[in-house]
C-alpha atoms as a PDB file:
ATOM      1  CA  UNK A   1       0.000   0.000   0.000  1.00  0.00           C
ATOM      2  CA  UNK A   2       1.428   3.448  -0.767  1.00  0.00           C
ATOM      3  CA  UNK A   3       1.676   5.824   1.713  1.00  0.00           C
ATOM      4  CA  UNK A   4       0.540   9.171   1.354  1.00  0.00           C
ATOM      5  CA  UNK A   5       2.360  11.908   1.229  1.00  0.00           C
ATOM      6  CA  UNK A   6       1.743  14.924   3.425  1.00  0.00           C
ATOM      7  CA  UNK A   7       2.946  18.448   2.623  1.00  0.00           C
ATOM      8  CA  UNK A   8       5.206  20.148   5.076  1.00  0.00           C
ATOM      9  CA  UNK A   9       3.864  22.192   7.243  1.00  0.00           C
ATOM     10  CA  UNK A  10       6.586  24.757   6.355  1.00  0.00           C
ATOM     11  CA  UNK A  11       5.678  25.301   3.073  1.00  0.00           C
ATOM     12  CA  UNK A  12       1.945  25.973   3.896  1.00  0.00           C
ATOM     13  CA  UNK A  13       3.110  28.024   6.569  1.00  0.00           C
ATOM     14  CA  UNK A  14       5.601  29.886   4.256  1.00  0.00           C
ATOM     15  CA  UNK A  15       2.832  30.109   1.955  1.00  0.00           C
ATOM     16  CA  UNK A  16       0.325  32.022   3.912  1.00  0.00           C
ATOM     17  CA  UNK A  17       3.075  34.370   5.335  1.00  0.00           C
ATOM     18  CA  UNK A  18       3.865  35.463   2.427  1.00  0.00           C
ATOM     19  CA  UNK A  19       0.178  35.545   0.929  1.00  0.00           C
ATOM     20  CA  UNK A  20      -0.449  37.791   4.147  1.00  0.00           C
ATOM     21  CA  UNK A  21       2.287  40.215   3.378  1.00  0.00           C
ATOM     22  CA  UNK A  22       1.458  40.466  -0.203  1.00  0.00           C
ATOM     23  CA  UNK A  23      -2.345  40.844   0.955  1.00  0.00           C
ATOM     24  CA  UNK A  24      -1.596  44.001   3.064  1.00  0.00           C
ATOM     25  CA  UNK A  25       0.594  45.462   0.822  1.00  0.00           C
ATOM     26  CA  UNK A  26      -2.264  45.081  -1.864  1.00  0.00           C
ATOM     27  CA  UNK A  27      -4.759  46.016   0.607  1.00  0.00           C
ATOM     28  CA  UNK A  28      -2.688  49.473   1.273  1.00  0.00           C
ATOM     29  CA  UNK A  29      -2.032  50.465  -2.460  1.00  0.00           C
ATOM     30  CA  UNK A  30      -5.955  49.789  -3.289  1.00  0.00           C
ATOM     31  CA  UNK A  31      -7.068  52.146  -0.268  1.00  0.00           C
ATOM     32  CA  UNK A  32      -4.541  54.504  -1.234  1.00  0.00           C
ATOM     33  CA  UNK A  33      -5.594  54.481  -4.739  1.00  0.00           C
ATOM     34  CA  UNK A  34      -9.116  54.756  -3.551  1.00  0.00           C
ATOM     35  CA  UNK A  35      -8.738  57.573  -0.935  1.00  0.00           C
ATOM     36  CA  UNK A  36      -5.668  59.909  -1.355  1.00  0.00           C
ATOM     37  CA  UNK A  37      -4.677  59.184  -5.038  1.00  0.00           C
ATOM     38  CA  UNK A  38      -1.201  57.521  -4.156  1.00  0.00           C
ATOM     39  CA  UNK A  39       0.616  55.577  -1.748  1.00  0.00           C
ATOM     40  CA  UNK A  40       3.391  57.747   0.272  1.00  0.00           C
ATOM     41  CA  UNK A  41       6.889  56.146  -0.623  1.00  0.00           C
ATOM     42  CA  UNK A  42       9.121  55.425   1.893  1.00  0.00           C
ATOM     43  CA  UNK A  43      12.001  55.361  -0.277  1.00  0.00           C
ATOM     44  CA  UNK A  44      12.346  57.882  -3.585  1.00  0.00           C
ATOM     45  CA  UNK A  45       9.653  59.434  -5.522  1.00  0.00           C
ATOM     46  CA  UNK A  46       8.042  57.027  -7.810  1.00  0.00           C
ATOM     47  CA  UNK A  47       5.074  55.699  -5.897  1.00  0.00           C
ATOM     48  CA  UNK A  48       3.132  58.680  -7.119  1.00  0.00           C
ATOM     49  CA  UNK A  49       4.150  58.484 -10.308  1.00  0.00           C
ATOM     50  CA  UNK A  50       3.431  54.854 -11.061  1.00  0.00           C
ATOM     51  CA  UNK A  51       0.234  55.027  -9.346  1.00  0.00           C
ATOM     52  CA  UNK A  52      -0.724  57.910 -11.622  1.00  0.00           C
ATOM     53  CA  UNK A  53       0.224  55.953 -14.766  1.00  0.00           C
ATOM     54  CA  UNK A  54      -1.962  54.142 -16.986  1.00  0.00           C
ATOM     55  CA  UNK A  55      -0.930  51.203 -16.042  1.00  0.00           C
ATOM     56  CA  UNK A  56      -1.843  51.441 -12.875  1.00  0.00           C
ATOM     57  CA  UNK A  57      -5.709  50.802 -13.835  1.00  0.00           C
ATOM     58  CA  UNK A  58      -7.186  48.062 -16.422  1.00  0.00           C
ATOM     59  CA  UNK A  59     -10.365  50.092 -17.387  1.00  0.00           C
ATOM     60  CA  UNK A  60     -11.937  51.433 -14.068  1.00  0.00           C
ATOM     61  CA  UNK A  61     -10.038  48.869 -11.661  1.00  0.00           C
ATOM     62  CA  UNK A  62      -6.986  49.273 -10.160  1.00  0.00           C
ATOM     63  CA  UNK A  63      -4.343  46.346 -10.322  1.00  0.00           C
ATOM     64  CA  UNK A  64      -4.068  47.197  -6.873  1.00  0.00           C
ATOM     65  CA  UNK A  65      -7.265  45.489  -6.404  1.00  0.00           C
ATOM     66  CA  UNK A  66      -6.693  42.639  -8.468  1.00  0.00           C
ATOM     67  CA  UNK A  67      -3.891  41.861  -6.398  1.00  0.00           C
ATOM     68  CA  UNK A  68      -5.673  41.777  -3.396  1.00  0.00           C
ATOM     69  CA  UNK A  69      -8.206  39.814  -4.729  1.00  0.00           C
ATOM     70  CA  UNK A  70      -5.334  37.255  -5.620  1.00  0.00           C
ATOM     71  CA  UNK A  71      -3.694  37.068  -2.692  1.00  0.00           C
ATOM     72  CA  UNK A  72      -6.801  36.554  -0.696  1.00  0.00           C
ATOM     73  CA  UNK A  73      -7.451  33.337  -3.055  1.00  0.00           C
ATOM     74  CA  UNK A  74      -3.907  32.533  -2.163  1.00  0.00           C
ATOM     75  CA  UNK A  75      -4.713  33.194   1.581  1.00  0.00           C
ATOM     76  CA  UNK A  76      -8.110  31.025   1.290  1.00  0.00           C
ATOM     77  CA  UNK A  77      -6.536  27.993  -0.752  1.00  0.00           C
ATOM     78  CA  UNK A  78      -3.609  27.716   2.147  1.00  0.00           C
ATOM     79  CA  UNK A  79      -6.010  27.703   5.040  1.00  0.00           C
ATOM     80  CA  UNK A  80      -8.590  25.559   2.749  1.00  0.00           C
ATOM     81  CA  UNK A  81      -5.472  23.024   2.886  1.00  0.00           C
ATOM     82  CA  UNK A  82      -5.006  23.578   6.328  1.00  0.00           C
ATOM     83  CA  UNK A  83      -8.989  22.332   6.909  1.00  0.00           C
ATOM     84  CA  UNK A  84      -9.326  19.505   4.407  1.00  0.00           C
ATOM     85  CA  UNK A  85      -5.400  18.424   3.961  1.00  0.00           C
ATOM     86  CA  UNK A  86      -6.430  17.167   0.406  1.00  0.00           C
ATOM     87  CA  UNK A  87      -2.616  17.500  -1.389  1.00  0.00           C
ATOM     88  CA  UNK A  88      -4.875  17.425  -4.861  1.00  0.00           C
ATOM     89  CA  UNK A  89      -5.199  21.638  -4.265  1.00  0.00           C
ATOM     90  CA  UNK A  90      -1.347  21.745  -5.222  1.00  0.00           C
ATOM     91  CA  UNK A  91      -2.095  20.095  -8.394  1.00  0.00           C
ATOM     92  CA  UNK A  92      -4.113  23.480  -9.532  1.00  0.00           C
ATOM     93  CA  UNK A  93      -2.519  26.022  -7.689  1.00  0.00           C
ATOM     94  CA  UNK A  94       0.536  27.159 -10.473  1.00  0.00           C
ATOM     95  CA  UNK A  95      -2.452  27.678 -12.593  1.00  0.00           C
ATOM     96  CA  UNK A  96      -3.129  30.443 -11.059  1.00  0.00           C
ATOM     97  CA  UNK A  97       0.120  31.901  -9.590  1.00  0.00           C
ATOM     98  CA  UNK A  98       2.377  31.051 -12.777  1.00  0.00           C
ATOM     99  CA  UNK A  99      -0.343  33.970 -14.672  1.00  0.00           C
ATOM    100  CA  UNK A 100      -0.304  36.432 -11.683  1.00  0.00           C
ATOM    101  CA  UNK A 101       3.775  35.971 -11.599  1.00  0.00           C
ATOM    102  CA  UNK A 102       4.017  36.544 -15.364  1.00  0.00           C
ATOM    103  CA  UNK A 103       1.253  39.608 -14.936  1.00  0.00           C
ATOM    104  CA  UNK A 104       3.689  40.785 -12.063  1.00  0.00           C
ATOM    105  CA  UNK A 105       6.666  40.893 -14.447  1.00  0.00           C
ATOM    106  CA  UNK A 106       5.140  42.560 -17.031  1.00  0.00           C
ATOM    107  CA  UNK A 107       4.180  45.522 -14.498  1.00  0.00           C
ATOM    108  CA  UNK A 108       7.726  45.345 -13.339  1.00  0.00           C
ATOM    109  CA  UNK A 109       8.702  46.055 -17.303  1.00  0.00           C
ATOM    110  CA  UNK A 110       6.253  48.931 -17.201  1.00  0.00           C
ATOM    111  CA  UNK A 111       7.946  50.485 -14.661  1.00  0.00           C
ATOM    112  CA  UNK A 112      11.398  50.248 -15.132  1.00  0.00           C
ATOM    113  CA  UNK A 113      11.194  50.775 -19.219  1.00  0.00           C
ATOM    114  CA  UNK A 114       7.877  52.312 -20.165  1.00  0.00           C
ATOM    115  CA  UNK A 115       7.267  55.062 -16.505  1.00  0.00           C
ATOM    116  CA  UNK A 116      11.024  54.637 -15.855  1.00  0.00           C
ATOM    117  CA  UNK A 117       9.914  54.916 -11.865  1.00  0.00           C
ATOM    118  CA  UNK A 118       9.636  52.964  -9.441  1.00  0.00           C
ATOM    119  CA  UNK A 119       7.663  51.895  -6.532  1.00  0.00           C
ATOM    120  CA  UNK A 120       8.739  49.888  -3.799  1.00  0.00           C
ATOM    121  CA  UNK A 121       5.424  48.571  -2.687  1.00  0.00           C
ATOM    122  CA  UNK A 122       4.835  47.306  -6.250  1.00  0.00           C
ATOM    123  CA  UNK A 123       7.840  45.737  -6.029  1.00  0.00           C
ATOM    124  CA  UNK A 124       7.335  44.388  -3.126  1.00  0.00           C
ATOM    125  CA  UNK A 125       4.477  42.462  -5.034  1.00  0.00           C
ATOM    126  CA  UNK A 126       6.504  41.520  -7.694  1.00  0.00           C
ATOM    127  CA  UNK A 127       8.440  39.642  -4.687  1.00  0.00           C
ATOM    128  CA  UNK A 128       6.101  37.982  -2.973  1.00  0.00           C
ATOM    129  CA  UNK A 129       4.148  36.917  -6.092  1.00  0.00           C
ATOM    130  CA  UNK A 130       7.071  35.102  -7.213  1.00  0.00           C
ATOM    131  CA  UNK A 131       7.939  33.388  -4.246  1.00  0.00           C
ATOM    132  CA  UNK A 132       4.254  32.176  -4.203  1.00  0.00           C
ATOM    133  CA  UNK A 133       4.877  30.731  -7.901  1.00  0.00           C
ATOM    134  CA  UNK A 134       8.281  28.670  -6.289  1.00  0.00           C
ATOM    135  CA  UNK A 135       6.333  27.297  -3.326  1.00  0.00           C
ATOM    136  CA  UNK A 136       3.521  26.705  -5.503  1.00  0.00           C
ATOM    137  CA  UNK A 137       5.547  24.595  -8.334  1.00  0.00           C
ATOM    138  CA  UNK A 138       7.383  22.799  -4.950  1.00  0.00           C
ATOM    139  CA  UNK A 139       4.169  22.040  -3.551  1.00  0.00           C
ATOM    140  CA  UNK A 140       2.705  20.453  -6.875  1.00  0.00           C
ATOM    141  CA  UNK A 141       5.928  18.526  -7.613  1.00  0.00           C
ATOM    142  CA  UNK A 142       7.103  17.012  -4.342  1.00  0.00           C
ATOM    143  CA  UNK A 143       3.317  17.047  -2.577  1.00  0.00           C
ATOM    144  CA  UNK A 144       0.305  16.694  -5.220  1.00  0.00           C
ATOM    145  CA  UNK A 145      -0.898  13.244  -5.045  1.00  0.00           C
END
């Protein structure tokens, strides 16, 4: 009889630390977006000026938003595996975060080559949507059964 396999606790963990982080750095760029027209950078002057670009919005909706919207699915699909401990969620998860990490670099492009500023929450983003893509592919190769 084969013996299932049981993700590590430390990835899951990992997982929804850095879903959380990305969450409230989402959550503070859409409020920001929504109430004073920018985020306040900590570090140089671009967070104004990428939050004023165009490609700061698709239509009427900030990416800000999207991104929170994605990392609370991230945020709901670790603690759903944290209920249920069904390994099968890893199998689908890159299909999500291998998109929002490819979306991620393309808004990294935009900034560096097409604003030429930079903003260090939106990097931040960039960040901690690819390390959700690494523990995502780890999780689906070593723990999907």
């Amino acid at each position: 009889m084969k013996k299932k396999k049981e993700a590590p606790i430390f990835w899951i963990v990992t997982f929804l630390i850095v879903g959380l982080i990305g969450y409230a750095d989402a959550v503070y760029l859409t409020a920001a977006h929504y109430t004073s027209g920018g985020p306040v950078c900590a570090v140089g002057l671009g967070c104004d000026i990428v939050a004023a670009s165009e490609y700061s919005t698709i239509g009427p909706i900030p990416v800000a938003l999207l991104g929170t919207l994605f990392y609370a699915l991230m945020l709901f699909w670790g603690v759903l595996w944290l209920d249920i401990r069904k390994n099968q969620l890893f199998r689908w998860l890159p299909l999500v975060t291998i998109p929002a990490f490819l979306f991620s670099m393309w808004l990294l492009y935009a900034m560096a080559f097409l604003i030429e500023a930079f903003c260090e929450y939106c990097i931040l983003s960039g960040g901690t949507t690819t390390m959700l893509m690494l523990i995502s592919l780890v999780l689906r190769k070593k723990h999907s059964d």
